[in-house]
C-alpha atoms as a PDB file:
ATOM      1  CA  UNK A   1      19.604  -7.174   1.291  1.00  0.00           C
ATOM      2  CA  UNK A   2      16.424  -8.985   2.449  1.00  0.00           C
ATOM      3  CA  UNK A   3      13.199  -8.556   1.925  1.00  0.00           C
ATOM      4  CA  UNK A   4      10.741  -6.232   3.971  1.00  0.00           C
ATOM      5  CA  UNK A   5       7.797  -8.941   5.684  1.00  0.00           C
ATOM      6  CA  UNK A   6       4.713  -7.600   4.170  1.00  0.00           C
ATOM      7  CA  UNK A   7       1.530  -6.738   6.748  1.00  0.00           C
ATOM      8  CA  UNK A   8      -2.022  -6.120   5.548  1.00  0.00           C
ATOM      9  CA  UNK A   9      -4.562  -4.692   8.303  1.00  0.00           C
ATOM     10  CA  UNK A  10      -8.179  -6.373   8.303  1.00  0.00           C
ATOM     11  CA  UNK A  11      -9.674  -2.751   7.122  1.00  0.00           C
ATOM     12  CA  UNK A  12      -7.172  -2.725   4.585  1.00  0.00           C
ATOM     13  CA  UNK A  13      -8.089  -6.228   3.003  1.00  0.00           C
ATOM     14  CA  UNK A  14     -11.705  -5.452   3.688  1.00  0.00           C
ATOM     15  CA  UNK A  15     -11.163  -2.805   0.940  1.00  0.00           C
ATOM     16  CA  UNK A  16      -8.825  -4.654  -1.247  1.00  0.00           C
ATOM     17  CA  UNK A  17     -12.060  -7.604  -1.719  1.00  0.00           C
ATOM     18  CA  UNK A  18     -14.182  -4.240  -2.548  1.00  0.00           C
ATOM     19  CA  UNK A  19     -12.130  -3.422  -5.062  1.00  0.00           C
ATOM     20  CA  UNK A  20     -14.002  -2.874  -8.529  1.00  0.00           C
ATOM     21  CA  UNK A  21     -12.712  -5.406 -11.214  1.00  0.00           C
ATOM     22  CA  UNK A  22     -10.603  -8.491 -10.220  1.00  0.00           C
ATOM     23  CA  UNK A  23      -8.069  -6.736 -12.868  1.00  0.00           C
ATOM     24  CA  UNK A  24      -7.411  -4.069 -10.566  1.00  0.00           C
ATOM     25  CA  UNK A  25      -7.063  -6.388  -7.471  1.00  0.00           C
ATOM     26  CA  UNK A  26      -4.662  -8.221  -8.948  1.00  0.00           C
ATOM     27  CA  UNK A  27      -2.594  -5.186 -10.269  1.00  0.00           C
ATOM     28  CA  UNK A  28      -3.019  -4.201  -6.526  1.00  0.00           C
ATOM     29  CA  UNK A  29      -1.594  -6.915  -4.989  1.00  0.00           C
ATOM     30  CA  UNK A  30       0.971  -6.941  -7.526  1.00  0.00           C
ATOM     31  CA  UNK A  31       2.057  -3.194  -6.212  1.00  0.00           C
ATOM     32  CA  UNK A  32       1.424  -4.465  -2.623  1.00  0.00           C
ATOM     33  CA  UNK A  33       4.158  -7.377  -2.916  1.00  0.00           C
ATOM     34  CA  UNK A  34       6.751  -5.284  -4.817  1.00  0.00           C
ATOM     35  CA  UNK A  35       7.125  -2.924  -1.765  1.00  0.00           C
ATOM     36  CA  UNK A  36       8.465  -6.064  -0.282  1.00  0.00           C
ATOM     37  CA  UNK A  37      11.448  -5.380  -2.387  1.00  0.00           C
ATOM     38  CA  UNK A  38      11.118  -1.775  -2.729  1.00  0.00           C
ATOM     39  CA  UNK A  39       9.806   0.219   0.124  1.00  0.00           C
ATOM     40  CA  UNK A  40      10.180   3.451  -1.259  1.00  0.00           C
ATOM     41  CA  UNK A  41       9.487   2.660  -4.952  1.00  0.00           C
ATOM     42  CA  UNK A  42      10.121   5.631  -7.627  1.00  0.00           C
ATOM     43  CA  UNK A  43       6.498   7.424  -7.669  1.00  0.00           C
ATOM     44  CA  UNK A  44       5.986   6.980  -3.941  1.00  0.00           C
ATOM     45  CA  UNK A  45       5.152  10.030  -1.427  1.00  0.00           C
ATOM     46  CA  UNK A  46       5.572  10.302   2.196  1.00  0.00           C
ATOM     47  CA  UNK A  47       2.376  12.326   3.613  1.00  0.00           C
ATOM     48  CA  UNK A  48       3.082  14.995   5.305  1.00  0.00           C
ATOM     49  CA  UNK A  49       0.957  14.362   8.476  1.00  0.00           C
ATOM     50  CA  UNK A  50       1.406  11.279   8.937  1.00  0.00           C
ATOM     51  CA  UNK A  51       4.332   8.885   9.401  1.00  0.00           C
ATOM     52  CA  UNK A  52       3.052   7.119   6.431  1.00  0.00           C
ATOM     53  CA  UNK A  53       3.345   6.760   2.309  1.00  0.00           C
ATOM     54  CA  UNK A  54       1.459   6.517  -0.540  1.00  0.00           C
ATOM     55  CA  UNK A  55       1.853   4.714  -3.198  1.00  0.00           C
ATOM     56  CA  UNK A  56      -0.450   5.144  -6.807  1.00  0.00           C
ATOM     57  CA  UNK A  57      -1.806   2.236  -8.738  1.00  0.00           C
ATOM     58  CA  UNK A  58      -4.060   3.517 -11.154  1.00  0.00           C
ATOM     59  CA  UNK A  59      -7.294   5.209  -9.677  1.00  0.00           C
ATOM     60  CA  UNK A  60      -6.209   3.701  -6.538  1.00  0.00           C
ATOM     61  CA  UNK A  61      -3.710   4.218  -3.768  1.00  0.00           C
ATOM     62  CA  UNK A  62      -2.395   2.049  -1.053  1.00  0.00           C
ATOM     63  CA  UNK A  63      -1.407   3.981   2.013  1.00  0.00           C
ATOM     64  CA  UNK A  64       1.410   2.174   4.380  1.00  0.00           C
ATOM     65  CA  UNK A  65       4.020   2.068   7.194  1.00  0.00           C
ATOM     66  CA  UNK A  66       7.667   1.597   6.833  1.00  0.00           C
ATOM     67  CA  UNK A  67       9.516   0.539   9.602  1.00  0.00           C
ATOM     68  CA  UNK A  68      13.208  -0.705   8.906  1.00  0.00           C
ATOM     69  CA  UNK A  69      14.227  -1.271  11.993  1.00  0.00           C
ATOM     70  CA  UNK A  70      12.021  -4.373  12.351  1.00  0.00           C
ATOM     71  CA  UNK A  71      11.962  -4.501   7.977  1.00  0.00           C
ATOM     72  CA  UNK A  72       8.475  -4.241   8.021  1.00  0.00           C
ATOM     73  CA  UNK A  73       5.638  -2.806   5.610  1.00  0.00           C
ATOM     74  CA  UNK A  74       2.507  -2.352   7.244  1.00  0.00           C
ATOM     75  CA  UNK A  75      -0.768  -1.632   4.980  1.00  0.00           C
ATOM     76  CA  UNK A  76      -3.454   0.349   6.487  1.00  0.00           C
ATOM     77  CA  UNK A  77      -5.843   1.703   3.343  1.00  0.00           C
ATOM     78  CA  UNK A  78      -6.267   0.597   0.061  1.00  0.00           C
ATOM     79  CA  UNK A  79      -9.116   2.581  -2.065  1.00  0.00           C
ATOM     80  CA  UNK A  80     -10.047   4.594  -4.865  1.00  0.00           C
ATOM     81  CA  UNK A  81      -8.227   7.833  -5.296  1.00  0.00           C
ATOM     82  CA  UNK A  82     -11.360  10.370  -4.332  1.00  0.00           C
ATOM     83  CA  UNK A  83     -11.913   8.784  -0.835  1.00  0.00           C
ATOM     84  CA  UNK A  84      -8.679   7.490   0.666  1.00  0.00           C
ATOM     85  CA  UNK A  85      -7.397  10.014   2.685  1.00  0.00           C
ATOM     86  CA  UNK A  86     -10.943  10.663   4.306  1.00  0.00           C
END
């Protein structure tokens, strides 16, 4: 099975560079490409008003879009666990 093509929106790599420590961008980025592989990756959580999922890495969570008919995994938020969903 292929991979899913991997999308990051400008507001989400705004807040990826904001990130604290480089040690938690990289762990980031790290989560980011393994939903390449993995969309829906044990730990993940569809929200419930939104077509979207979240997925935890440490204190922070990365918010995307699945779409599998075009294999895609579209990135809209990336931040700390207290102000994501605002």
């Amino acid at each position: 099975m292929p991979d899913y093509k991997l999308l990051i929106t400008a507001t989400a790599a705004r807040e990826l560079a904001a990130v604290g420590t480089k040690k938690d961008r990289q762990r980031i980025v790290a989560r980011i490409r393994s939903l390449a592989r993995e969309p829906r990756p044990l730990g993940s959580q569809k929200l419930t008003a939104r077509e979207q999922y979240r997925v935890r890495q440490g204190a922070y969570r990365i918010v995307y879009e699945i779409d599998d008919v075009e294999r895609t995994v579209t990135v809209f938020r990336i931040g700390h666990r207290k102000g994501v969903y605002r």
